[in-house]
C-alpha atoms as a PDB file:
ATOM      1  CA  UNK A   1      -6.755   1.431 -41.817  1.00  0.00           C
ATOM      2  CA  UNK A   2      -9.237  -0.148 -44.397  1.00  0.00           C
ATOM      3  CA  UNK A   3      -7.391  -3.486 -43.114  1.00  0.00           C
ATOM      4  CA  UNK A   4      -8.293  -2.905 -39.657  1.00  0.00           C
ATOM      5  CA  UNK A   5     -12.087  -1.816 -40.961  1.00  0.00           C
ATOM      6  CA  UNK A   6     -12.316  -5.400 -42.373  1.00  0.00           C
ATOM      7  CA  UNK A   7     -11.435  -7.425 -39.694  1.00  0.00           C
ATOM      8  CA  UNK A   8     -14.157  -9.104 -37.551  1.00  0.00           C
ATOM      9  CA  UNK A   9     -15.378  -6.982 -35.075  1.00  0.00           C
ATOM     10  CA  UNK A  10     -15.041  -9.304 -32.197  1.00  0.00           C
ATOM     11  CA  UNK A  11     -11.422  -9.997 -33.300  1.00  0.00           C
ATOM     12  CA  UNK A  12     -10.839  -6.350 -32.525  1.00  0.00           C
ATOM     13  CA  UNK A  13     -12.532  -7.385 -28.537  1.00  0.00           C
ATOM     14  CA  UNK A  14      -9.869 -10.273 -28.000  1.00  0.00           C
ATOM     15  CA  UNK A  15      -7.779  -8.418 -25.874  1.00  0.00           C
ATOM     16  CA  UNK A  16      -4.353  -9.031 -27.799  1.00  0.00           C
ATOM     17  CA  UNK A  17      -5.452  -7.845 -30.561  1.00  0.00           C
ATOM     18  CA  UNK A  18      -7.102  -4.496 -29.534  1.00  0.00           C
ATOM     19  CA  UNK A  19      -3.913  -3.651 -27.519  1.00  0.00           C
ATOM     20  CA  UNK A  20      -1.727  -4.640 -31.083  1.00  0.00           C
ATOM     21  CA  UNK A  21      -4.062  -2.089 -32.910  1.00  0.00           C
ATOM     22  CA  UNK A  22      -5.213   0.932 -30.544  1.00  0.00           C
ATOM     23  CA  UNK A  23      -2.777   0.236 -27.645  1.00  0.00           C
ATOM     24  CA  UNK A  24      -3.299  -1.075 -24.134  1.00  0.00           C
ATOM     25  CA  UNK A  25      -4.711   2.638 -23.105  1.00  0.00           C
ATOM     26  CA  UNK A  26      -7.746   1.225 -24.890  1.00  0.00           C
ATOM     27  CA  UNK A  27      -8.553  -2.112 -22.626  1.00  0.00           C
ATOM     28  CA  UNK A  28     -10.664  -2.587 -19.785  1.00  0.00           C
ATOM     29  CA  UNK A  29      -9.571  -3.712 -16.797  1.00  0.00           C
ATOM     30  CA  UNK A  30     -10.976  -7.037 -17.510  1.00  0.00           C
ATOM     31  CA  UNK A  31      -9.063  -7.403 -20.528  1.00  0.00           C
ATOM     32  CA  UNK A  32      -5.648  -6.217 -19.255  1.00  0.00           C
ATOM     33  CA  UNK A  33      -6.319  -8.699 -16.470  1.00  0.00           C
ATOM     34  CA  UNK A  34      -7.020 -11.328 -19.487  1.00  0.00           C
ATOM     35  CA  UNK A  35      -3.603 -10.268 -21.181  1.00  0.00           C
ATOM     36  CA  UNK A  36      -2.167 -11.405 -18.014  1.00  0.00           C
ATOM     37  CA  UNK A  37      -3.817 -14.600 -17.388  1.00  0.00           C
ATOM     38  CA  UNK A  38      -3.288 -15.088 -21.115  1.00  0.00           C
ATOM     39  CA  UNK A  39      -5.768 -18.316 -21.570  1.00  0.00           C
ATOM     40  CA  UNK A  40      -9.008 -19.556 -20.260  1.00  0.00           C
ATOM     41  CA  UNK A  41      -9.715 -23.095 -19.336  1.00  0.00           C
ATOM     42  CA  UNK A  42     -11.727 -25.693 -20.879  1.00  0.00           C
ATOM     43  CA  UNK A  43     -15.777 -23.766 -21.631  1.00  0.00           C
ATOM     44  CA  UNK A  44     -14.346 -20.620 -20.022  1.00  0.00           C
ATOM     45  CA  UNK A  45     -12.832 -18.190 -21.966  1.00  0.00           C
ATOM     46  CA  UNK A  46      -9.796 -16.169 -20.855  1.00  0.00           C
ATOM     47  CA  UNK A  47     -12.010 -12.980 -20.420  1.00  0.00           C
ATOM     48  CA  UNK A  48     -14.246 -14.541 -18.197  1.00  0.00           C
ATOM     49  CA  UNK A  49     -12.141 -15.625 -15.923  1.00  0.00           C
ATOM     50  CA  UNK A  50     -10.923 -11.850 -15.586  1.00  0.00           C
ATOM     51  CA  UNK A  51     -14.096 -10.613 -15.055  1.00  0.00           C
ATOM     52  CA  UNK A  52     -14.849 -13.174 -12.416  1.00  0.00           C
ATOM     53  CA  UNK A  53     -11.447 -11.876 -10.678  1.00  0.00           C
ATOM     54  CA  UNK A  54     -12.996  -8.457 -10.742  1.00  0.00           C
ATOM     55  CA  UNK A  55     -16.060  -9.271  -9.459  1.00  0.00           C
ATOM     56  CA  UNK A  56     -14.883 -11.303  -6.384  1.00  0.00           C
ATOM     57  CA  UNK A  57     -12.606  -8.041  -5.422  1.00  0.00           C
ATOM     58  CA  UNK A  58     -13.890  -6.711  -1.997  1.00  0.00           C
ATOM     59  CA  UNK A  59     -16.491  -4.498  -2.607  1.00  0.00           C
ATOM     60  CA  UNK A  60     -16.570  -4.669  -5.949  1.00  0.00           C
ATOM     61  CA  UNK A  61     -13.766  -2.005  -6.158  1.00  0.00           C
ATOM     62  CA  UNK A  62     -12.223  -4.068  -9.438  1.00  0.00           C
ATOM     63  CA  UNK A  63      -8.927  -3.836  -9.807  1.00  0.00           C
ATOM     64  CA  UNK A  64      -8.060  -1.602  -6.601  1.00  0.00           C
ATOM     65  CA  UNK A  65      -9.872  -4.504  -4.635  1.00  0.00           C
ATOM     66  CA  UNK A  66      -6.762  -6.767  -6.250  1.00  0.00           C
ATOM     67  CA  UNK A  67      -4.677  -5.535  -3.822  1.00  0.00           C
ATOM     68  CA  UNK A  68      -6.859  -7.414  -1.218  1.00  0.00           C
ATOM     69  CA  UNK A  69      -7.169 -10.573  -2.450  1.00  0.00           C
ATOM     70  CA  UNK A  70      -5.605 -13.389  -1.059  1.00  0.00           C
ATOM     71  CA  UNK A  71      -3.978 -16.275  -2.683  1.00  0.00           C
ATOM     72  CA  UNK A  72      -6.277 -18.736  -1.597  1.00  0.00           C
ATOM     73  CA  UNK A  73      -9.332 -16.257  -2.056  1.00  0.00           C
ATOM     74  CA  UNK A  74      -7.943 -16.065  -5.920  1.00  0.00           C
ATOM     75  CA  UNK A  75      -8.271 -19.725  -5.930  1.00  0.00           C
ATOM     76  CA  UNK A  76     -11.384 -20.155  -4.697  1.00  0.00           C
ATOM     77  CA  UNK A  77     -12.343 -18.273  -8.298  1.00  0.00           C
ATOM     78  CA  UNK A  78     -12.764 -20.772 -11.118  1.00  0.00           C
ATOM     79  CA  UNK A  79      -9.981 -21.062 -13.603  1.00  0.00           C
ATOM     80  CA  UNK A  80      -7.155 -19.302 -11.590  1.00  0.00           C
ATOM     81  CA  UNK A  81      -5.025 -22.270  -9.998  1.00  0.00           C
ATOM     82  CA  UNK A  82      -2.043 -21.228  -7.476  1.00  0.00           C
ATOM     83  CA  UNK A  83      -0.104 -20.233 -10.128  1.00  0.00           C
ATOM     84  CA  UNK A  84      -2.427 -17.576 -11.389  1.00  0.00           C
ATOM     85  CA  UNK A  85      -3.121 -16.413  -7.891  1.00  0.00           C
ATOM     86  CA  UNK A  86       0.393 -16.034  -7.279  1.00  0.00           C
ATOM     87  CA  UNK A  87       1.170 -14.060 -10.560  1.00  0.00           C
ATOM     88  CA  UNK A  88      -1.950 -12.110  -9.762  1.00  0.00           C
ATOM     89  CA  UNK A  89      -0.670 -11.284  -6.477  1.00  0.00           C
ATOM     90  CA  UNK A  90       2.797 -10.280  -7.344  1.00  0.00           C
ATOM     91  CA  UNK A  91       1.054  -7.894 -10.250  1.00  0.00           C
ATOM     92  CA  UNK A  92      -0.617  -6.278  -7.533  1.00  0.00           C
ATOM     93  CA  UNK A  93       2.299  -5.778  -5.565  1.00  0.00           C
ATOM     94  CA  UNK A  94       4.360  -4.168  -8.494  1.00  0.00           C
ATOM     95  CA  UNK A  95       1.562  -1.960  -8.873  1.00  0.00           C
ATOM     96  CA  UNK A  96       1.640  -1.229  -4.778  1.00  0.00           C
ATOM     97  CA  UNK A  97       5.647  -0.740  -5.379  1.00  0.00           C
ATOM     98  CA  UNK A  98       5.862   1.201  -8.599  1.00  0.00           C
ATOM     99  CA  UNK A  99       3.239   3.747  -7.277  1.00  0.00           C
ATOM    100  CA  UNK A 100       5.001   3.680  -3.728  1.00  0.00           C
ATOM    101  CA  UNK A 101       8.151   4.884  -5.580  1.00  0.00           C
ATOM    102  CA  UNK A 102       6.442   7.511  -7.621  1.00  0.00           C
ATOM    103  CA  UNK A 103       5.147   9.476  -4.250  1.00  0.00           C
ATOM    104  CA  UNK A 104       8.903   8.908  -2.430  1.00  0.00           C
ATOM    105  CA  UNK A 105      10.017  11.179  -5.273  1.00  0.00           C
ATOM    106  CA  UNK A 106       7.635  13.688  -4.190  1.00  0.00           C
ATOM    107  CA  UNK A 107       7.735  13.046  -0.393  1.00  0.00           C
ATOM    108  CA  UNK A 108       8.244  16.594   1.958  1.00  0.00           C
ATOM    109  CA  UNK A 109       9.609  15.178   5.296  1.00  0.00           C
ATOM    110  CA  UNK A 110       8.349  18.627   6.584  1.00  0.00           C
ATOM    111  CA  UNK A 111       4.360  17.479   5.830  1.00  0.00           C
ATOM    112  CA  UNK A 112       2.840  15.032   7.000  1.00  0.00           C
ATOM    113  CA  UNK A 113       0.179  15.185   4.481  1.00  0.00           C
ATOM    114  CA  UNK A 114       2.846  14.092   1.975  1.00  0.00           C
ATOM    115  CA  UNK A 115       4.104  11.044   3.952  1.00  0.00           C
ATOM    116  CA  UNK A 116       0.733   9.723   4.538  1.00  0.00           C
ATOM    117  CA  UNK A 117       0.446   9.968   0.908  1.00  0.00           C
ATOM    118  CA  UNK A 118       3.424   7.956   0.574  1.00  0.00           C
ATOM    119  CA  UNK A 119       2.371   4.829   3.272  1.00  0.00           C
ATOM    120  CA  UNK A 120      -1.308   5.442   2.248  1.00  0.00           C
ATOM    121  CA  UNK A 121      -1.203   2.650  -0.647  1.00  0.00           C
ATOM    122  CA  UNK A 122       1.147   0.498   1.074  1.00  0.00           C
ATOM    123  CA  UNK A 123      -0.976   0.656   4.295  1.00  0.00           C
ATOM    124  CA  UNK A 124      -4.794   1.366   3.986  1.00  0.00           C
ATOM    125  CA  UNK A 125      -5.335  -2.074   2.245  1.00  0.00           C
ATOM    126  CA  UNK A 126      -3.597  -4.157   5.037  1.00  0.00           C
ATOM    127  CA  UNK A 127      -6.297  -5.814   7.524  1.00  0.00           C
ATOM    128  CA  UNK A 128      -3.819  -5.931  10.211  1.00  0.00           C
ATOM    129  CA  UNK A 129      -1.833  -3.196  11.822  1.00  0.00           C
ATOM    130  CA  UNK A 130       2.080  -2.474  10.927  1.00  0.00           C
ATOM    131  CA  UNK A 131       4.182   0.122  12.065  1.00  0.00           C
ATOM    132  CA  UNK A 132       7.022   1.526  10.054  1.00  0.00           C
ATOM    133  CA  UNK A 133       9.957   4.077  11.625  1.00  0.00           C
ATOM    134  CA  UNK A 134      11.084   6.644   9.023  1.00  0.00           C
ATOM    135  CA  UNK A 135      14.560   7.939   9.862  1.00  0.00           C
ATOM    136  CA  UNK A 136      15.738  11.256   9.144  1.00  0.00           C
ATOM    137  CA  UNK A 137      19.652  13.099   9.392  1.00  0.00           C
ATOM    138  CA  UNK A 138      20.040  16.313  11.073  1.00  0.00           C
ATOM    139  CA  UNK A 139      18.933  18.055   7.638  1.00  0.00           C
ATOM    140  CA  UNK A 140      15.392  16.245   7.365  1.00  0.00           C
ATOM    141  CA  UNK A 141      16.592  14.056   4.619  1.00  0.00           C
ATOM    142  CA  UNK A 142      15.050  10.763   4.480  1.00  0.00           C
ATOM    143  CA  UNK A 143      18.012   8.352   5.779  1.00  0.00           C
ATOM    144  CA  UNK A 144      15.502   5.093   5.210  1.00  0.00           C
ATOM    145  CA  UNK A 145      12.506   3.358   6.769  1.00  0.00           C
ATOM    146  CA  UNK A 146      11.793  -0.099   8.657  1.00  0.00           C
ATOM    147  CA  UNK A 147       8.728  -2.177   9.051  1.00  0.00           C
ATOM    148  CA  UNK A 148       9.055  -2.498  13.041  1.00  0.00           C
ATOM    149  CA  UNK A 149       5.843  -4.686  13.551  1.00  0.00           C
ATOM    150  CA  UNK A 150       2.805  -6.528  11.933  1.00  0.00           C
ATOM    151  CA  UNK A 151       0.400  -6.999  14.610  1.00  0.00           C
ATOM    152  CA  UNK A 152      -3.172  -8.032  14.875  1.00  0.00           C
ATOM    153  CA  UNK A 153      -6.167  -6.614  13.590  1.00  0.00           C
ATOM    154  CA  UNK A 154      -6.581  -4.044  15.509  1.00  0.00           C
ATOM    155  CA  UNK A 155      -2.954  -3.657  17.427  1.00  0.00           C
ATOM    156  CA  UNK A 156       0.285  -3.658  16.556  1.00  0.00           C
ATOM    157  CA  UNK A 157       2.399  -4.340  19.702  1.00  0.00           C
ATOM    158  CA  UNK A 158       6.302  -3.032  19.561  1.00  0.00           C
ATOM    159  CA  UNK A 159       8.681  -1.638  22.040  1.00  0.00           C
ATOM    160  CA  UNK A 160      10.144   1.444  21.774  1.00  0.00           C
ATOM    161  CA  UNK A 161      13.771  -0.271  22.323  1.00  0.00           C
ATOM    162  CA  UNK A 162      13.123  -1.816  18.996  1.00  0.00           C
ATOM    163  CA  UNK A 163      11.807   1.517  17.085  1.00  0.00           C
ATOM    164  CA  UNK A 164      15.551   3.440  18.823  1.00  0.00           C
ATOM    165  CA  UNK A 165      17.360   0.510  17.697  1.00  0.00           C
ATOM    166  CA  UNK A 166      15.955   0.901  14.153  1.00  0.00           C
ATOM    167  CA  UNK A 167      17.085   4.801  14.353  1.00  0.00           C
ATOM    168  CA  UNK A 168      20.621   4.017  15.858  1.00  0.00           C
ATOM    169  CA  UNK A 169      21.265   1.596  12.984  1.00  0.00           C
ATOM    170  CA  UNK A 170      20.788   4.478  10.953  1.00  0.00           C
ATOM    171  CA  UNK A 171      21.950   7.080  12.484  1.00  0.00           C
ATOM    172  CA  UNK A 172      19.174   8.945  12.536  1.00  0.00           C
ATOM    173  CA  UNK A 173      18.591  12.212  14.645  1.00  0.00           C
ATOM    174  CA  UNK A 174      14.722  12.544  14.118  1.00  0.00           C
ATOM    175  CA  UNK A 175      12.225  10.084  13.062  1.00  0.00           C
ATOM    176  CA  UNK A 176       8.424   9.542  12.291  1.00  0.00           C
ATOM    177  CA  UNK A 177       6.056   6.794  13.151  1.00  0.00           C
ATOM    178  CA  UNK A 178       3.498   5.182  10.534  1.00  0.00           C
ATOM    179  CA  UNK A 179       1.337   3.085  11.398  1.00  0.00           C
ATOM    180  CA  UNK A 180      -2.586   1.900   9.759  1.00  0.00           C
ATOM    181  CA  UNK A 181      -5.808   1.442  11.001  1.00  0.00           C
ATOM    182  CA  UNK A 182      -7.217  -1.368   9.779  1.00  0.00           C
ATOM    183  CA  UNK A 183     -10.913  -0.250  10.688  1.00  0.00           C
ATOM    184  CA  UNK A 184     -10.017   2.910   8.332  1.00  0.00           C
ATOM    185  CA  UNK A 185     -10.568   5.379  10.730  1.00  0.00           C
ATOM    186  CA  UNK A 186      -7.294   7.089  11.736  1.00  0.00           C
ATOM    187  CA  UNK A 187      -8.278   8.544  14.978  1.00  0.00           C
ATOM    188  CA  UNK A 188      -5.929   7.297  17.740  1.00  0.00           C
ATOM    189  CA  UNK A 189      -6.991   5.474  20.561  1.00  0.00           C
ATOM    190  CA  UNK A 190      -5.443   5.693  24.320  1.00  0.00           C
ATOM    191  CA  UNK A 191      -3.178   3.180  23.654  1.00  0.00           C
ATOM    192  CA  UNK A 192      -1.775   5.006  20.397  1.00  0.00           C
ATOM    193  CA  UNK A 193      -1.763   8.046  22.645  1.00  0.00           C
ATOM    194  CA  UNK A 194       0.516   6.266  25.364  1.00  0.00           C
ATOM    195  CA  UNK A 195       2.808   4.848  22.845  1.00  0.00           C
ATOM    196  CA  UNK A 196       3.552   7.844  20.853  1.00  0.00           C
ATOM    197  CA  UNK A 197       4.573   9.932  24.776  1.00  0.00           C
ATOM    198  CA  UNK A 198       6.911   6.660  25.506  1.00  0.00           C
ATOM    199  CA  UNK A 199       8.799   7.170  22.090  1.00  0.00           C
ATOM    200  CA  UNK A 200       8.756  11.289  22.454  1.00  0.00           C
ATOM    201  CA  UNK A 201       9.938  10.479  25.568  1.00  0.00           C
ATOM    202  CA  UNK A 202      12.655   7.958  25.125  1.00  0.00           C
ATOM    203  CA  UNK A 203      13.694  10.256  21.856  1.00  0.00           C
ATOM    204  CA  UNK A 204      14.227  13.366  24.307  1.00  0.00           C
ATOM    205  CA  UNK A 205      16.608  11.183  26.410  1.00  0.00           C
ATOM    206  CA  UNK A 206      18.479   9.400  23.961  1.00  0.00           C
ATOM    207  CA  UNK A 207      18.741  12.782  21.731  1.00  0.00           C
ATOM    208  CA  UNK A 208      16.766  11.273  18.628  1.00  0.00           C
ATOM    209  CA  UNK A 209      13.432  13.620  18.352  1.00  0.00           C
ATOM    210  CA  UNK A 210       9.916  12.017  17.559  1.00  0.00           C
ATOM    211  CA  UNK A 211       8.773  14.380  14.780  1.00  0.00           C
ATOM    212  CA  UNK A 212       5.102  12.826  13.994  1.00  0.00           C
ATOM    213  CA  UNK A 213       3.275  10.130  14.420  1.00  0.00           C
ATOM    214  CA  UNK A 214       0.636   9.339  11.231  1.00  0.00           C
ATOM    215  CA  UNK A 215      -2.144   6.852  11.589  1.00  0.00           C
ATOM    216  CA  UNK A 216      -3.505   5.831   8.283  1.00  0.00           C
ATOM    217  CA  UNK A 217      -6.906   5.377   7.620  1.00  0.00           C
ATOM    218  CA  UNK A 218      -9.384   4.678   4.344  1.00  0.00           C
ATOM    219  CA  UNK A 219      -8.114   7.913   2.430  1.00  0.00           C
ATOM    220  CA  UNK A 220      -7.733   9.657   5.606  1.00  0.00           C
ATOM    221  CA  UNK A 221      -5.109   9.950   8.286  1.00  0.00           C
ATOM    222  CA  UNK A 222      -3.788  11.576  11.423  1.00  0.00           C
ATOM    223  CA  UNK A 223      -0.974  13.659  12.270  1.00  0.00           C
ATOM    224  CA  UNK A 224       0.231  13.851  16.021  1.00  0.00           C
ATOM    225  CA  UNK A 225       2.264  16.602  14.844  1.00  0.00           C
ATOM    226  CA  UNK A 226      -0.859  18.828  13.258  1.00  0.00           C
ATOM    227  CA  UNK A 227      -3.136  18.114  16.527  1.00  0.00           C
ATOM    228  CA  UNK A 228      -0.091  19.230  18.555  1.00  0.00           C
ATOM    229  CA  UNK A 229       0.438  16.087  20.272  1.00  0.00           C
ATOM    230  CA  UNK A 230       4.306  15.738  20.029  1.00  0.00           C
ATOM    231  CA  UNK A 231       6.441  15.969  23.277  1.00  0.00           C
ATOM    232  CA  UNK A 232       8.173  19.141  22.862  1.00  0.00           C
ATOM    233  CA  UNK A 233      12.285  18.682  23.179  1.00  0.00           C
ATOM    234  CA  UNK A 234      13.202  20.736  26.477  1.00  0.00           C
ATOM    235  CA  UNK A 235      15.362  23.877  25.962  1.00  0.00           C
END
């Protein structure tokens, strides 16, 4: 301890250092990202560069805007060269994936507040729309999931042939929709409303039931299912 007293206080701020001594509990987000990028470039130190990569984050939302950044948008920060961007990037994505697989531990197929939950990291920072078929057995249990488009900004066009060919591979007997609003409202539109009747539909005929359909928003989302909206199976 009277060691660590003696040592030059801004030694203790270099990044490697302070993680070495207290842990990396005790870094900022600008350091961790400087840990990462591990050295600066010529008149710019390492710890500027990852503040500049927090500032350009859309928003200002630090290192949740990460998530949104774009390779080239990285690059157009000084100091961070395609190589950067791209291990920036992929950080990003681990982060998306490691949290992803954290909430599919918790997931209840039976609410759809839970499922949300689980697309809502993977989905509220995309700026174009995707739609993604969960498949479920006869029990509820989650069989697997399939990206079935990645439309436009504000559409994502599918057919429902696709979505039942998804659930035949496998060999599902229910299934929920997912899809994201880029806008981040999660209110449907008329189209979302005609798309979600053809599935119910084509589920009552070919036996596979439409259980929800969950639009994600910014934090938000809606349930087809909790409005009542679901085609009803005949008896």
């Amino acid at each position: 301890m009277k060691n660590i007293l003696l040592r030059d206080k801004a030694d203790l701020e270099r990044p490697y250092e302070k993680c070495l001594i207290y842990g990396p509990g005790a870094l900022t987000d600008a350091q961790l990202l400087a840990v990462l990028l591990r050295s600066g470039t010529q008149g710019r130190p390492v710890l500027e560069v990852a503040e500049a990569v927090m500032r350009r984050a859309p928003g200002n939302n630090g290192l949740l805007g990460l998530c949104s950044l774009s390779i080239p948008e990285l690059m157009e920060i000084p100091g961070i060269g395609e190589v950067r961007a791209i291990q920036l990037t992929c950080v990003a994505e681990l982060s998306r994936r490691i949290a992803a697989t954290r909430r599919r531990e918790r997931i209840s197929l039976d609410s759809p507040s839970s499922i949300a939950d689980y697309f809502m990291e993977t989905l509220r920072h995309e700026e174009r729309e995707s739609l993604y078929c969960v498949m479920l057995d006869t029990r509820s249990r989650l069989l697997g999931q399939e990206q079935i488009s990645l439309g436009t900004g504000d559409q994502a066009v599918f057919s429902v042939r696709d979505i039942f060919l998804a659930a035949l591979r496998h060999r599902a007997t229910s299934l929920v929709m997912v899809h994201n609003h880029p806008s981040g409202d999660p209110n449907p539109s008329s189209a979302d409303l005609e798309a979600t009747a053809r599935v119910g539909e084509g589920g009552r005929l070919l036996g596979i039931r439409l259980l929800d359909h969950i639009i994600i928003g910014n934090n938000s989302y809606f349930s087809f299912a909790e409005a009542d909206l679901i085609l009803q199976p005949e008896e």
